[in-house]
C-alpha atoms as a PDB file:
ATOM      1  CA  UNK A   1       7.308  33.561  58.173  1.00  0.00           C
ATOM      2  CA  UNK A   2       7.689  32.931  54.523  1.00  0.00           C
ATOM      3  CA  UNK A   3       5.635  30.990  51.849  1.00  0.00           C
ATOM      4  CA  UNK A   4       7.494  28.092  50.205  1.00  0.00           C
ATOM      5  CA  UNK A   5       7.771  30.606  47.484  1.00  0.00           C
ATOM      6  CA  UNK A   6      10.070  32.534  49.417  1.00  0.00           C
ATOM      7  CA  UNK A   7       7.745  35.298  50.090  1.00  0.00           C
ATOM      8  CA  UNK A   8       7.004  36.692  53.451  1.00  0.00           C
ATOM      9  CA  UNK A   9       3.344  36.240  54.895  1.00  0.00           C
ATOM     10  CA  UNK A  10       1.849  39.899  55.169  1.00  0.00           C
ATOM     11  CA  UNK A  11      -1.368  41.056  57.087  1.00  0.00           C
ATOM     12  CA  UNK A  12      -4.266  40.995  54.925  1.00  0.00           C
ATOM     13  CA  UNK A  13      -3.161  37.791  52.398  1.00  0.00           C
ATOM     14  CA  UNK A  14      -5.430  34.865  51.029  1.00  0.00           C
ATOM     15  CA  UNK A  15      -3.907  31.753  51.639  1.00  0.00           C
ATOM     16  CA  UNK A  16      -4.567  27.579  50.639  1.00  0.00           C
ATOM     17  CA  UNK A  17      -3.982  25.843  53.620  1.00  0.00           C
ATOM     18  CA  UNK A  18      -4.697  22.829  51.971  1.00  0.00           C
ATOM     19  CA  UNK A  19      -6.244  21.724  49.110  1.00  0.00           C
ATOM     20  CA  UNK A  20     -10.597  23.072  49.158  1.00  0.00           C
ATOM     21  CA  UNK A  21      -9.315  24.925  52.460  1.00  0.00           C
ATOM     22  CA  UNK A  22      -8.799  28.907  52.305  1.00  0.00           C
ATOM     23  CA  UNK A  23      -8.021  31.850  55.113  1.00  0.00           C
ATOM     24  CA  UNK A  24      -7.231  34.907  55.180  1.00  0.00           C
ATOM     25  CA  UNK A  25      -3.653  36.048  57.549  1.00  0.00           C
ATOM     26  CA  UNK A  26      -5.339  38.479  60.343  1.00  0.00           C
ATOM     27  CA  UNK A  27      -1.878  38.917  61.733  1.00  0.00           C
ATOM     28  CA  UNK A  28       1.689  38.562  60.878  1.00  0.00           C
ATOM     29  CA  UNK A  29       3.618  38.438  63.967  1.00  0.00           C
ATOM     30  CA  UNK A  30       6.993  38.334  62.551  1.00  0.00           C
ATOM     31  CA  UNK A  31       6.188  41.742  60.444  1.00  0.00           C
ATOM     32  CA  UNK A  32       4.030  43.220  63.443  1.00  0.00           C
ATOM     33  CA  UNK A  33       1.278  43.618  61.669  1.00  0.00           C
ATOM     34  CA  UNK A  34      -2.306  42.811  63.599  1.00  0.00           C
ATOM     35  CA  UNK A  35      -5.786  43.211  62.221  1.00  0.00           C
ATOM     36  CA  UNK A  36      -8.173  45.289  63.463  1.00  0.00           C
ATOM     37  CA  UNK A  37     -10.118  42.581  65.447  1.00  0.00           C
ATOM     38  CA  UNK A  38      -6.635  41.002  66.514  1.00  0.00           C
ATOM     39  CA  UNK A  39      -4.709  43.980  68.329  1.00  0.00           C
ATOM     40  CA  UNK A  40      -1.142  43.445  69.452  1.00  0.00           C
ATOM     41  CA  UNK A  41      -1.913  43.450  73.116  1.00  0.00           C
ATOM     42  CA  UNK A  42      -3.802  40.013  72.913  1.00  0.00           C
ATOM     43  CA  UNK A  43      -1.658  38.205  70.397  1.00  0.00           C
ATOM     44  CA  UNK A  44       1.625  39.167  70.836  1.00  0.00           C
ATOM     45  CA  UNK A  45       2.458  36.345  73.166  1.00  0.00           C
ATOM     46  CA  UNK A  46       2.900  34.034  70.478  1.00  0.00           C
ATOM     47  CA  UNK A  47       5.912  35.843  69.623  1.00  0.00           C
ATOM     48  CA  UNK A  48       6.592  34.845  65.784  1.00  0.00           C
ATOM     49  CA  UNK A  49       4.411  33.042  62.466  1.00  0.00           C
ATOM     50  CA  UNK A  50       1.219  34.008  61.893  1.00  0.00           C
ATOM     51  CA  UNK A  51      -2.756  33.687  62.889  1.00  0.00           C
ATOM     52  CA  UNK A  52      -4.791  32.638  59.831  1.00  0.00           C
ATOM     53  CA  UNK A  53      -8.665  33.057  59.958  1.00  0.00           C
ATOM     54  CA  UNK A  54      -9.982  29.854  57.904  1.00  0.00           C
ATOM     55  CA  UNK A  55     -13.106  29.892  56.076  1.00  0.00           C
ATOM     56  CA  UNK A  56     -13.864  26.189  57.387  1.00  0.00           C
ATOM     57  CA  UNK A  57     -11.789  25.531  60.246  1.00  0.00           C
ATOM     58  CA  UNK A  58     -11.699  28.573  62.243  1.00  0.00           C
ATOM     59  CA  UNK A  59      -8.652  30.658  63.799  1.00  0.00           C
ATOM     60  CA  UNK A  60      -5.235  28.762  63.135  1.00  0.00           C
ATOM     61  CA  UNK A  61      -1.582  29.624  64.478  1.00  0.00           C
ATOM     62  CA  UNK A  62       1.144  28.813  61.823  1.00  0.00           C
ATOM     63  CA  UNK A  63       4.554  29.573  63.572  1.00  0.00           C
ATOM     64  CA  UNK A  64       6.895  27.415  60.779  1.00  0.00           C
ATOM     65  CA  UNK A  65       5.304  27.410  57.093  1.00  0.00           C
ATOM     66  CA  UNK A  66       3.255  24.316  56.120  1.00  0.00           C
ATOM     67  CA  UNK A  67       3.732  22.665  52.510  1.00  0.00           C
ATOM     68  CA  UNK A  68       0.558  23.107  51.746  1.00  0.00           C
ATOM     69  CA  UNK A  69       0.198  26.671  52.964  1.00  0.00           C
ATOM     70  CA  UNK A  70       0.303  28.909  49.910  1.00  0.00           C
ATOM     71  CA  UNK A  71      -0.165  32.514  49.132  1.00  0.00           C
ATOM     72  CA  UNK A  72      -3.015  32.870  46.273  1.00  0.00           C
ATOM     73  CA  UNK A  73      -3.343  37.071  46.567  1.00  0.00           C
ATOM     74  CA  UNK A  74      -1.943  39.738  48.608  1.00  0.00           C
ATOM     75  CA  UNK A  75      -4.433  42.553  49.726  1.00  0.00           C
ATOM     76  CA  UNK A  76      -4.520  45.343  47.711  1.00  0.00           C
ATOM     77  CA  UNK A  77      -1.802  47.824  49.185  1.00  0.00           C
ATOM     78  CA  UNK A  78       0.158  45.773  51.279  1.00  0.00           C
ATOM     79  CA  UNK A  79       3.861  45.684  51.055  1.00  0.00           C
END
C-alpha cells in the first residue's frame, strides 16, 4: 500500500489517519513485514494493506490508502 505521496507504508511508520488522530503501522502486509506482537501466522489472512495501531481508536485494517491517511515519520532504520 502506498501513501498519497507515493510512498509505500513500511512496518514501524507514524501515520495521521485523520486530522487529531495518529497510529503507528504494526504490519505491512504487502511488504511482509509484522511486528513483534502481530506475527505472520495470525495476520496473514488479510492478504494485502496494512494494520495500523491508533492511539484513540484502537487496531485498524487499511487495505486501499485513505485521503487522509498520511505518513508523518518513518522509524528509524526502516527501508
Amino acid at each position: 500500500m502506498r501513501y498519497a505521496d507515493g510512498s509505500d507504508a513500511r512496518l514501524g511508520d507514524r501515520v495521521e489517519l485523520w486530522e487529531g488522530s495518529h497510529g503507528r503501522v504494526v504490519c505491512s502486509l504487502d511488504t511482509n513485514e509484522f511486528g513483534e506482537s502481530f506475527p505472520r501466522e495470525r495476520w496473514s489472512h488479510l492478504r494485502s494493506g496494512v494494520l495500523v495501531q491508533a492511539d484513540a481508536a484502537g487496531l485498524l485494517h487499511y487495505k486501499h490508502p485513505d485521503e487522509t491517511l498520511k505518513l508523518l515519520a518513518r522509524e528509524q532504520g526502516a527501508r
